[in-house]
C-alpha atoms as a PDB file:
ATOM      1  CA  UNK A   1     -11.066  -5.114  26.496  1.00  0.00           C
ATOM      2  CA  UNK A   2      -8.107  -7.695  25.511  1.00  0.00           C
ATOM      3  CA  UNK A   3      -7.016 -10.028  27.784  1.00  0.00           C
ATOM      4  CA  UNK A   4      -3.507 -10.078  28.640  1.00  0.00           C
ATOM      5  CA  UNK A   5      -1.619 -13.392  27.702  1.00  0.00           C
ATOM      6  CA  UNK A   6       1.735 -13.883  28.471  1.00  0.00           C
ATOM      7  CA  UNK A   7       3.345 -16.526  26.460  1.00  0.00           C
ATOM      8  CA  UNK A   8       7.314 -17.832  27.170  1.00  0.00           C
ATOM      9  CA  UNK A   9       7.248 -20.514  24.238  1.00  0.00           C
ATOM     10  CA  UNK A  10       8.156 -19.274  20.323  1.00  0.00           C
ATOM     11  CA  UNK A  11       6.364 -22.686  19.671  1.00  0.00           C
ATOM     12  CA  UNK A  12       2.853 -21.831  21.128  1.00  0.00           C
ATOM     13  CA  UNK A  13       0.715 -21.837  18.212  1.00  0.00           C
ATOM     14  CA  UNK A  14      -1.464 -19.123  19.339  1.00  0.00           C
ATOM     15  CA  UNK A  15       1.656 -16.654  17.836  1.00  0.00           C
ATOM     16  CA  UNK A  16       1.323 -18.774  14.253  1.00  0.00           C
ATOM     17  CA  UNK A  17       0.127 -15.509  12.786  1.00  0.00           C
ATOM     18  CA  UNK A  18       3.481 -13.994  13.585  1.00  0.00           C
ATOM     19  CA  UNK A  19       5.427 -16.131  12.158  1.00  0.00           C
ATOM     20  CA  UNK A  20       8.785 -15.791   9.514  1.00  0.00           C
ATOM     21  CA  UNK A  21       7.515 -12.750   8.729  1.00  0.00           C
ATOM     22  CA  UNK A  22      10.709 -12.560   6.628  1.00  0.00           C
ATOM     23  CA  UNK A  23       9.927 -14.905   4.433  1.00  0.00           C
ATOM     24  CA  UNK A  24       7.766 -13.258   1.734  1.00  0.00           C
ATOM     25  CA  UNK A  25       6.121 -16.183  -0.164  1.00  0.00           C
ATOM     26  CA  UNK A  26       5.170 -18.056   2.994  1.00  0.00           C
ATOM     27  CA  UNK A  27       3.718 -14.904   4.279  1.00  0.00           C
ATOM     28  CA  UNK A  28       1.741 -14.070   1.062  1.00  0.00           C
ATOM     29  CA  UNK A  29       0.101 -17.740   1.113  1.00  0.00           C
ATOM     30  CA  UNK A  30      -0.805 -17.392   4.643  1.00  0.00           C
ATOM     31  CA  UNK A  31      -2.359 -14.373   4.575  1.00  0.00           C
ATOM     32  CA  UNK A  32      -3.854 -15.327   1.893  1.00  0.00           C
ATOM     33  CA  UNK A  33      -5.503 -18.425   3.223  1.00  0.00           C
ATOM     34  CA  UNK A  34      -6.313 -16.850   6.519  1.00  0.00           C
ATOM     35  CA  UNK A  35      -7.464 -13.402   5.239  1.00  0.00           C
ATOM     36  CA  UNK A  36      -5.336 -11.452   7.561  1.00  0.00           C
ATOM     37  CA  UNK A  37      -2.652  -8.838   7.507  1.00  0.00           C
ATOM     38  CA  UNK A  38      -0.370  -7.084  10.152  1.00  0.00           C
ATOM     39  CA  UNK A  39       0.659  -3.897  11.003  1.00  0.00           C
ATOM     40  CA  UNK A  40       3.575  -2.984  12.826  1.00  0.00           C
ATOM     41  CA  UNK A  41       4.308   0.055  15.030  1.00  0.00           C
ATOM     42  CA  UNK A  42       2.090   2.106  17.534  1.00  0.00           C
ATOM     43  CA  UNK A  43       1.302   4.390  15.067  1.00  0.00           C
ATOM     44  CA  UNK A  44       0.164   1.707  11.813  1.00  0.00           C
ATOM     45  CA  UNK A  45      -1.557  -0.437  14.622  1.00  0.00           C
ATOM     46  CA  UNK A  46      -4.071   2.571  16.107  1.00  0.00           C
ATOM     47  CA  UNK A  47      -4.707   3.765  12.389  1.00  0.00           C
ATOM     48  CA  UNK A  48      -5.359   0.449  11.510  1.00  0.00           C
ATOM     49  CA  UNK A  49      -8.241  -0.058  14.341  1.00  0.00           C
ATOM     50  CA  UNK A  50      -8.889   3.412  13.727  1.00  0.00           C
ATOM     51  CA  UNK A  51      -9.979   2.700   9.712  1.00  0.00           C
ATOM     52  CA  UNK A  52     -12.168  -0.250  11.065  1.00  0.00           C
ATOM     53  CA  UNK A  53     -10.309  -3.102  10.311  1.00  0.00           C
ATOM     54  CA  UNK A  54     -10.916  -5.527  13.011  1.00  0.00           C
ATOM     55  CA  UNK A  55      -7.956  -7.500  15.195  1.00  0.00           C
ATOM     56  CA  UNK A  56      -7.658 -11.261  15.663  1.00  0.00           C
ATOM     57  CA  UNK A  57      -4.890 -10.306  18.260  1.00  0.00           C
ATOM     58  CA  UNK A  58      -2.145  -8.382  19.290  1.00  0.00           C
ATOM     59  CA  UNK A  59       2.047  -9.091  20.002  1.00  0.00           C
ATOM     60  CA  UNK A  60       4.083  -6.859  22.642  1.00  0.00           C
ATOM     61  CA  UNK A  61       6.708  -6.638  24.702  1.00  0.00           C
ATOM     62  CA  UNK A  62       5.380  -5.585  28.200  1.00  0.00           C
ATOM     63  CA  UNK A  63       7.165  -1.757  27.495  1.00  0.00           C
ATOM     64  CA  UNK A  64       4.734  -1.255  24.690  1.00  0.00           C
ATOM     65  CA  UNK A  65       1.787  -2.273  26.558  1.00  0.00           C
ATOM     66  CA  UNK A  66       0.916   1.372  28.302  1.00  0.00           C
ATOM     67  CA  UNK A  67       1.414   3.345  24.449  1.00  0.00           C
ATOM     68  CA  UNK A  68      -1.644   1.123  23.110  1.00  0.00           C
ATOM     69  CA  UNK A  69      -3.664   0.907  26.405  1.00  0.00           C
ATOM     70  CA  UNK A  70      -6.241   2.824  25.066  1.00  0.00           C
ATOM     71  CA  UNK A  71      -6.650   0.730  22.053  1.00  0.00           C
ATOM     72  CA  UNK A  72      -6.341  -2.820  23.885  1.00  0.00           C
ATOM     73  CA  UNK A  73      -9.238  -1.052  25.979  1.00  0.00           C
ATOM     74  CA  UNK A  74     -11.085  -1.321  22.596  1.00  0.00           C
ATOM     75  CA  UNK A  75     -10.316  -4.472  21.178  1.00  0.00           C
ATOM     76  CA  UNK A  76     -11.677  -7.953  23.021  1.00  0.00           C
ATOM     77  CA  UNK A  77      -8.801  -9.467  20.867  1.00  0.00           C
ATOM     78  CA  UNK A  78      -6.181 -11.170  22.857  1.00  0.00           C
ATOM     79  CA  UNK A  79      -3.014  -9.307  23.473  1.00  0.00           C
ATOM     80  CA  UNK A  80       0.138 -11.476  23.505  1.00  0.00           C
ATOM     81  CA  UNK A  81       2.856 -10.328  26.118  1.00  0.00           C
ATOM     82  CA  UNK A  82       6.173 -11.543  24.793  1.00  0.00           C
ATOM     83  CA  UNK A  83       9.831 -10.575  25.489  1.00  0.00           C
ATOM     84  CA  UNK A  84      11.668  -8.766  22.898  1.00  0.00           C
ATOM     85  CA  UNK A  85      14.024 -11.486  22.939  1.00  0.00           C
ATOM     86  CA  UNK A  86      11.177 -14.007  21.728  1.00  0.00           C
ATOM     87  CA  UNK A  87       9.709 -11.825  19.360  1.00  0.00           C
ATOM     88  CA  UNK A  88      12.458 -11.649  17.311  1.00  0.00           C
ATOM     89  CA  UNK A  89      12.255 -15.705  17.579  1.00  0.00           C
ATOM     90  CA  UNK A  90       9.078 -15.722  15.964  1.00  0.00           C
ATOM     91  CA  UNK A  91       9.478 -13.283  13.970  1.00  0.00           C
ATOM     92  CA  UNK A  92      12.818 -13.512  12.240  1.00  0.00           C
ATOM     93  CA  UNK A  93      13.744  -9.774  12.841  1.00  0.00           C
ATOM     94  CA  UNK A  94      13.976  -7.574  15.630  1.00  0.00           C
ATOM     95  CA  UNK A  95      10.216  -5.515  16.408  1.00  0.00           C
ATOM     96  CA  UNK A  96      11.815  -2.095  17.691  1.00  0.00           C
ATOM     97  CA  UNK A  97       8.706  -0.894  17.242  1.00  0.00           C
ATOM     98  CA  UNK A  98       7.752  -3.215  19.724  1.00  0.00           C
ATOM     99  CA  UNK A  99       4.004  -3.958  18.711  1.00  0.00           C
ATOM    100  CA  UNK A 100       2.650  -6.021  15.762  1.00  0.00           C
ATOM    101  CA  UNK A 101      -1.105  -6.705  14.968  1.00  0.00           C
ATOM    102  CA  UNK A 102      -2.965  -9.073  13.295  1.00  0.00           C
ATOM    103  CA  UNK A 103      -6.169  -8.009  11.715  1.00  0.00           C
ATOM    104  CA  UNK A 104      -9.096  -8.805   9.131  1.00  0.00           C
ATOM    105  CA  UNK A 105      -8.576  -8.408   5.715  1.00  0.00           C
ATOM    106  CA  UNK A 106     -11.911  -6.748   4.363  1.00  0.00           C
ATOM    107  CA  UNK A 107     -13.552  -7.595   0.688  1.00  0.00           C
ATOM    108  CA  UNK A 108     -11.970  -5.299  -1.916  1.00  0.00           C
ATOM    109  CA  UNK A 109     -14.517  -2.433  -2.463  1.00  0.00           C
ATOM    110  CA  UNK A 110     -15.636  -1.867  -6.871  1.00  0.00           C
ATOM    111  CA  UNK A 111     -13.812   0.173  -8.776  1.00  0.00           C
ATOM    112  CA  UNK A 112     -17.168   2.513  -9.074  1.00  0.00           C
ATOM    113  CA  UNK A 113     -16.785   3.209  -5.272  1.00  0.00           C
ATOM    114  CA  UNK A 114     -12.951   3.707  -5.313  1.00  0.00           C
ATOM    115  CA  UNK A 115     -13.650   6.318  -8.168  1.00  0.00           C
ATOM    116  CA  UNK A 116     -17.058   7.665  -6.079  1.00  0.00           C
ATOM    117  CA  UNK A 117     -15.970  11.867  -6.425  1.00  0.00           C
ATOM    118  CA  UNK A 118     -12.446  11.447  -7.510  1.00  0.00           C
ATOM    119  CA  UNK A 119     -10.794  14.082  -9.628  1.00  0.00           C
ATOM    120  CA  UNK A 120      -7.032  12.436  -9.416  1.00  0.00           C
ATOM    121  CA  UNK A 121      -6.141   8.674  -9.281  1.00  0.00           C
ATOM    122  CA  UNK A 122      -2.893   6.780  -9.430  1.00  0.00           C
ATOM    123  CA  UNK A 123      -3.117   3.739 -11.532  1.00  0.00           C
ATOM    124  CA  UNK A 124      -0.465   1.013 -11.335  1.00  0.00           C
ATOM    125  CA  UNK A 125       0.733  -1.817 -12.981  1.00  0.00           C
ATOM    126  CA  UNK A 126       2.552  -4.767 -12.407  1.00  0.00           C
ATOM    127  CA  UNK A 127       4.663  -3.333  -9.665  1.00  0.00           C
ATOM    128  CA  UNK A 128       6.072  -6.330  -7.405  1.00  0.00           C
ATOM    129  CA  UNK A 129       8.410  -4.528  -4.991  1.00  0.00           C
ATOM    130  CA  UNK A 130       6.061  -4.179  -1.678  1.00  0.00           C
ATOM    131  CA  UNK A 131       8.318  -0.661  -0.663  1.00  0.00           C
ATOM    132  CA  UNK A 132       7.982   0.701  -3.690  1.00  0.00           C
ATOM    133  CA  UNK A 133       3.830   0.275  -3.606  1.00  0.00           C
ATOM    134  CA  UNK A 134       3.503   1.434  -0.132  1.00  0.00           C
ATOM    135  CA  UNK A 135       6.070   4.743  -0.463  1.00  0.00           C
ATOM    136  CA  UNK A 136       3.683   5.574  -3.661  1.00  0.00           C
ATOM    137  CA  UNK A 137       0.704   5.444  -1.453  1.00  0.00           C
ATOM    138  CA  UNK A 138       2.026   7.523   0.954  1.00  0.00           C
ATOM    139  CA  UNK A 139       2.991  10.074  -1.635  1.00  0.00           C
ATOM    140  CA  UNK A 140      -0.066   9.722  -3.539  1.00  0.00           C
ATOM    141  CA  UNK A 141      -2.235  10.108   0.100  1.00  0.00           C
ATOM    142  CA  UNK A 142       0.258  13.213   1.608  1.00  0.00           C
ATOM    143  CA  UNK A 143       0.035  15.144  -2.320  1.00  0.00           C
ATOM    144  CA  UNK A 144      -3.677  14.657  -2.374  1.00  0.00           C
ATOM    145  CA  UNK A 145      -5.197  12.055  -4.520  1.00  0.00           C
ATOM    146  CA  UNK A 146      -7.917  10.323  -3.936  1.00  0.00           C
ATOM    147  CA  UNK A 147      -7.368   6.775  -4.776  1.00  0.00           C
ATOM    148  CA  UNK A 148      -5.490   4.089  -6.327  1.00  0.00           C
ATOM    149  CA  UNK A 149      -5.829   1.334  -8.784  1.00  0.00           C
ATOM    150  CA  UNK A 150      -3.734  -1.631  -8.737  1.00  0.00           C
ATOM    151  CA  UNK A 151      -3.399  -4.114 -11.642  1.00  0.00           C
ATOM    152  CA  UNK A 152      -4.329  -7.455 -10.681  1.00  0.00           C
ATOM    153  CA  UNK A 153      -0.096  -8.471 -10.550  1.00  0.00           C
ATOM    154  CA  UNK A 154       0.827  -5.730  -8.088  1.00  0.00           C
ATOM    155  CA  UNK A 155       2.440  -6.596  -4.949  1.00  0.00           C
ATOM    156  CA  UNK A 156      -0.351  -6.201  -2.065  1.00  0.00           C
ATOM    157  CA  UNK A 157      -0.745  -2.730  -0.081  1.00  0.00           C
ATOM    158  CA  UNK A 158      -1.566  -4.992   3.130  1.00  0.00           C
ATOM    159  CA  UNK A 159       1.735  -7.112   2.967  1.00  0.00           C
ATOM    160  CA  UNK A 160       3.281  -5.843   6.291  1.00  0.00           C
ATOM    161  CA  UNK A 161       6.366  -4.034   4.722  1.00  0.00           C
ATOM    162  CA  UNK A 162       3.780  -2.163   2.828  1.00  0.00           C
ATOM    163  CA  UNK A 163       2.030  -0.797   5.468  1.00  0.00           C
ATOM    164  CA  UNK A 164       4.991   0.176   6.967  1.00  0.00           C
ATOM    165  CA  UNK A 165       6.408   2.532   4.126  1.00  0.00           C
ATOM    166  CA  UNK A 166       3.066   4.104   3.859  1.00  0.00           C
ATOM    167  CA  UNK A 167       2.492   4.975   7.371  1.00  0.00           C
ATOM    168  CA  UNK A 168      -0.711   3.909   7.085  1.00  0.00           C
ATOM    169  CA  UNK A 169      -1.851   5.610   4.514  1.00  0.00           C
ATOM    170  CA  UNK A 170      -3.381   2.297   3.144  1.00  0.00           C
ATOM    171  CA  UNK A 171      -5.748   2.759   5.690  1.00  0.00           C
ATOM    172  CA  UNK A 172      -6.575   5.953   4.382  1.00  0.00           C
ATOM    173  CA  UNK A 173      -6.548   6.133   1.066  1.00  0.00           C
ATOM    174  CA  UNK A 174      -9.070   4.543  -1.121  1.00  0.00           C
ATOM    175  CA  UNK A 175      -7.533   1.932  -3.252  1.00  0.00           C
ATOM    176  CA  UNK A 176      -8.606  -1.934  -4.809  1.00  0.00           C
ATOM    177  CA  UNK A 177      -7.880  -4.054  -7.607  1.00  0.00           C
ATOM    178  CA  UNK A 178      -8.795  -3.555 -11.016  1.00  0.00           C
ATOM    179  CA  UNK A 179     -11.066  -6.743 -12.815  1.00  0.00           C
ATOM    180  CA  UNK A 180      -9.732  -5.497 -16.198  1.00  0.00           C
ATOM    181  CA  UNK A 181      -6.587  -5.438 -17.141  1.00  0.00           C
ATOM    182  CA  UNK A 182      -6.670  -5.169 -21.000  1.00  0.00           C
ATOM    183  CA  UNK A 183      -9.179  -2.453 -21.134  1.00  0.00           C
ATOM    184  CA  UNK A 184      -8.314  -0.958 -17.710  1.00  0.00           C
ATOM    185  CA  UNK A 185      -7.055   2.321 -19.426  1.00  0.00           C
ATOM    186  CA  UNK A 186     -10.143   2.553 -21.527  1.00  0.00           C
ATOM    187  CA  UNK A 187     -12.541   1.824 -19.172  1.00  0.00           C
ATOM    188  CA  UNK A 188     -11.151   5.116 -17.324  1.00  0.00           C
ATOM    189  CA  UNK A 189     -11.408   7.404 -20.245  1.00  0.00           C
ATOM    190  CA  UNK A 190     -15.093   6.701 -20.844  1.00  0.00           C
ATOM    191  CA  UNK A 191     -16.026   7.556 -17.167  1.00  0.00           C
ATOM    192  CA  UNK A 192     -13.932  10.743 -17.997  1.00  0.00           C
ATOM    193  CA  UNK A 193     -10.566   9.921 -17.011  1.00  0.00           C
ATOM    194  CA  UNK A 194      -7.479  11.535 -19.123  1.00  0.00           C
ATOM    195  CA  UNK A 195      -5.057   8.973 -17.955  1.00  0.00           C
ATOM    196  CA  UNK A 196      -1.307  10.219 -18.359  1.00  0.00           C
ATOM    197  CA  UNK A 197       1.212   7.664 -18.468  1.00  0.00           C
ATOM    198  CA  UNK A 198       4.880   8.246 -17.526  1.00  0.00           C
ATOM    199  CA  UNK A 199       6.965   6.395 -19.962  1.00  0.00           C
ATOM    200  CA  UNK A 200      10.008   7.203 -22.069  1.00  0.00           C
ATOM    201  CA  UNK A 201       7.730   7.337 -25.047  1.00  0.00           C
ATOM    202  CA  UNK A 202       8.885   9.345 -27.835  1.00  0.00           C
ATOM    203  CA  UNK A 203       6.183  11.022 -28.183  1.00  0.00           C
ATOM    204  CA  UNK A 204       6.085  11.761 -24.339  1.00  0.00           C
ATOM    205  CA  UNK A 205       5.502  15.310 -23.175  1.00  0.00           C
ATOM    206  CA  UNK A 206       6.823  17.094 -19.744  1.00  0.00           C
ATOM    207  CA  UNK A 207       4.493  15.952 -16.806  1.00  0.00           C
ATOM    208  CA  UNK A 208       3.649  19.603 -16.355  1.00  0.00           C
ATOM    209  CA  UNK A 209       1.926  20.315 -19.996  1.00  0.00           C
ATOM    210  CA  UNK A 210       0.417  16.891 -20.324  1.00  0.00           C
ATOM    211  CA  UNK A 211      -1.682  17.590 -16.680  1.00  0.00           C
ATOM    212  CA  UNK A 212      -2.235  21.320 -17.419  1.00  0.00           C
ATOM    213  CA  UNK A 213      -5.823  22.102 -17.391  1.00  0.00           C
ATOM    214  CA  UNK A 214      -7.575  18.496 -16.424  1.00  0.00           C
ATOM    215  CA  UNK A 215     -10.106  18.048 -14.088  1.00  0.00           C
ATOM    216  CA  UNK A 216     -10.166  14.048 -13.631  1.00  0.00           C
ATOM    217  CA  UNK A 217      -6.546  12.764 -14.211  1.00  0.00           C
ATOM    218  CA  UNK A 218      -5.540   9.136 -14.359  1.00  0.00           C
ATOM    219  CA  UNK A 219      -1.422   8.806 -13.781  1.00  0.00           C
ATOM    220  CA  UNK A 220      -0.480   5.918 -15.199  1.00  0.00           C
ATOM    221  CA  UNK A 221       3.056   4.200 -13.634  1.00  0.00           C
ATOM    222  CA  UNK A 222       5.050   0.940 -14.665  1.00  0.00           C
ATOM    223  CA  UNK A 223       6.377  -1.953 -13.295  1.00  0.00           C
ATOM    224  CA  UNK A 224      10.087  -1.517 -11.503  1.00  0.00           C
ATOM    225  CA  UNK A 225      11.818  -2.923 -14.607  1.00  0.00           C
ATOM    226  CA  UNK A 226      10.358  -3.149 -17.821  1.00  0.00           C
ATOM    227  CA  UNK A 227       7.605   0.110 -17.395  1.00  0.00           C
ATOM    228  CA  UNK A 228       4.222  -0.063 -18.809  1.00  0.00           C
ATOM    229  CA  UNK A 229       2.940  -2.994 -21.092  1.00  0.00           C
ATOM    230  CA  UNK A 230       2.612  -1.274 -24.746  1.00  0.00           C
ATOM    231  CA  UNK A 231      -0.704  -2.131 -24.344  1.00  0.00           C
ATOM    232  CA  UNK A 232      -1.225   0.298 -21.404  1.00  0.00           C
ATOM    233  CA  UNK A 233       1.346   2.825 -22.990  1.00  0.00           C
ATOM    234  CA  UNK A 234      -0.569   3.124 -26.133  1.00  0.00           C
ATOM    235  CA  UNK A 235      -3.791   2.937 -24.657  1.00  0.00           C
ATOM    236  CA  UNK A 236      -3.387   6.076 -22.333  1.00  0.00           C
ATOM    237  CA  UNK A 237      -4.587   9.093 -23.484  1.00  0.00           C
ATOM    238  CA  UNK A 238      -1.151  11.152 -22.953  1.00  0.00           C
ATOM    239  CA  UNK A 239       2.079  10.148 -22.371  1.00  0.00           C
ATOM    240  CA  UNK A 240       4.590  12.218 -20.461  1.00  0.00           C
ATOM    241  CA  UNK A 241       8.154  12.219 -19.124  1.00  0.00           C
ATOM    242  CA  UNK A 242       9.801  14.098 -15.779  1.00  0.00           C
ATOM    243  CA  UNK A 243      12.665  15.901 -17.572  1.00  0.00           C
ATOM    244  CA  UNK A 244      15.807  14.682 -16.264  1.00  0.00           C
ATOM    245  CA  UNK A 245      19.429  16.245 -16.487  1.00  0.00           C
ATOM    246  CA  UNK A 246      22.018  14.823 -19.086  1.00  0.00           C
ATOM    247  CA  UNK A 247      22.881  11.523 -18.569  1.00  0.00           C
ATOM    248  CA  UNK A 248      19.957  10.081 -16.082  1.00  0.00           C
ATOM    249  CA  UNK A 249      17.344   8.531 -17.958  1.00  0.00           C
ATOM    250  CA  UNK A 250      14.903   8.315 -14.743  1.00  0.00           C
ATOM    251  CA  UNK A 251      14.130   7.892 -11.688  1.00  0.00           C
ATOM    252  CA  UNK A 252      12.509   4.903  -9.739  1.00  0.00           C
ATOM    253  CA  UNK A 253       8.817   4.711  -9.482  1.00  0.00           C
ATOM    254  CA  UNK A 254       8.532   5.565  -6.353  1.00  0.00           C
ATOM    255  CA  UNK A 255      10.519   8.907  -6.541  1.00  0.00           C
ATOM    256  CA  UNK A 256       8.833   9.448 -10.123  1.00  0.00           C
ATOM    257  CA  UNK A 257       5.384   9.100  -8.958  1.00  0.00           C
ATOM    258  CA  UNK A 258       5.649  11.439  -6.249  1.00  0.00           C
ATOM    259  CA  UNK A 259       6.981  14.139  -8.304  1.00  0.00           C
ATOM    260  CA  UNK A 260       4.350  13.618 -11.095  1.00  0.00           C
ATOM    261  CA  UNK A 261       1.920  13.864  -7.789  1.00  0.00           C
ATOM    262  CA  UNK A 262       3.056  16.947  -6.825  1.00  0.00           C
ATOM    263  CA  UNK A 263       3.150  18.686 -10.573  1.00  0.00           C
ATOM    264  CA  UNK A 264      -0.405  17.051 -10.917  1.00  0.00           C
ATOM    265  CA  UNK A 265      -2.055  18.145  -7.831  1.00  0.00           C
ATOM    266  CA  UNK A 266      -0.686  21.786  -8.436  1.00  0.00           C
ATOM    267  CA  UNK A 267      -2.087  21.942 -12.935  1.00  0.00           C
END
């Protein structure tokens, strides 16, 4: 069970893992360095201990305290009792979710066991804004795929704000890093993959002809700015496009990818 511990001092440096969270490069290196990440919000927080991951300690105000009781029950991680006042101290924002964790990262599982009886996989590259990642998990989890493949230069699905967009769904979907970059799309194709890049290509077909028929499908998204590399765009078996109406090119990622999820999960 975790103990209780009230603490009235920002400074204590039992709340270090709490700190600036609004700072997004001193976060990354001390998560980093510690191997932890947190979740935020009654909900994130039980799916998180629900998935397995283990907590180095909690942060509430005393209001929140009898919504998580079951899962302090569970933990013998500490539980730091805090005003709301002083979390937003430590913090740099204001928690009105009123609960953060902090919790174990775990090793990245292979790509062989992220692809273990997958038929449809999102594949990413190079995307650096942590909302966008997270809101294409959640879309990719609620539209059912089965797992995701990050480039090694994507912003991180555990970064807090991450989390938060997906609901969780980090914790449920199976994703990890991929070793390869250069022969990434390649590497899928030979383990039966057709991987189906959305790009403005011009030899790009509507999302709903270039998925029709597959069994395993690969869909294939770019980075916020720039798209795919042309090394990923011309190594993908297919390229496609979302038809748009006159005078809107596209849409952004996240949006895109969760209408190329739906036409995908329905071919």
């Amino acid at each position: 069970m975790a103990e209780l511990v009230e603490i009235t001092s920002a400074d204590d440096p039992r709340l270090a893992d709490y700190r600036d969270l609004r700072d997004v490069e001193l976060r990354k290196a001390l998560e980093a360095e510690h191997g932890l990440f947190l979740a935020e919000g009654e909900k994130v927080v039980r799916r998180a201990l629900e998935a397995g991951y283990d907590a180095r300690s909690f942060l509430m105000a005393p209001r929140w305290l009898d919504g998580l009781a079951d899962v302090l029950d569970r933990s013998p991680a500490p539980c730091y009792v805090i005003s709301e006042a002083l979390a937003e101290e430590v913090t740099g924002f204001h928690v009105h979710r009123g609960a953060l964790a902090s919790l174990h990262r775990r090793p990245l599982p292979s790509v062989d066991e992220v692809l273990a009886g997958a038929r449809s996989v999102l594949v990413l590259e190079d995307l650096v804004d942590h909302t966008n990642v997270g809101a294409i998990l959640r879309s990719g989890a609620a539209l059912g795929f089965d797992a995701v493949l990050l480039a090694p230069r994507c912003a991180d699905p555990l970064y807090r704000r991450s989390i938060k967009v997906a609901m969780g769904a980090v914790f449920s979907l199976p994703w990890t890093r991929l070793p390869d970059w250069y022969d990434a799309l390649p590497d899928l194709s030979a383990r039966g993959y057709t991987t189906v890049a959305l790009t403005l290509a011009p030899d790009a077909v509507p999302i709903e002809e270039a998925v029709a028929g597959l069994d395993k499908v690969a869909l294939v998204l770019g980075s916020e700015g720039h798209g795919l590399t042309s090394r990923w765009e011309q190594t993908a078996d297919r390229r496609a496009i979302i038809p748009m109406a006159a005078g809107i090119d596209s849409l952004n990622v996240a949006a895109a990818t969760a209408v190329a999820c739906y036409v995908t999960a329905r071919r």
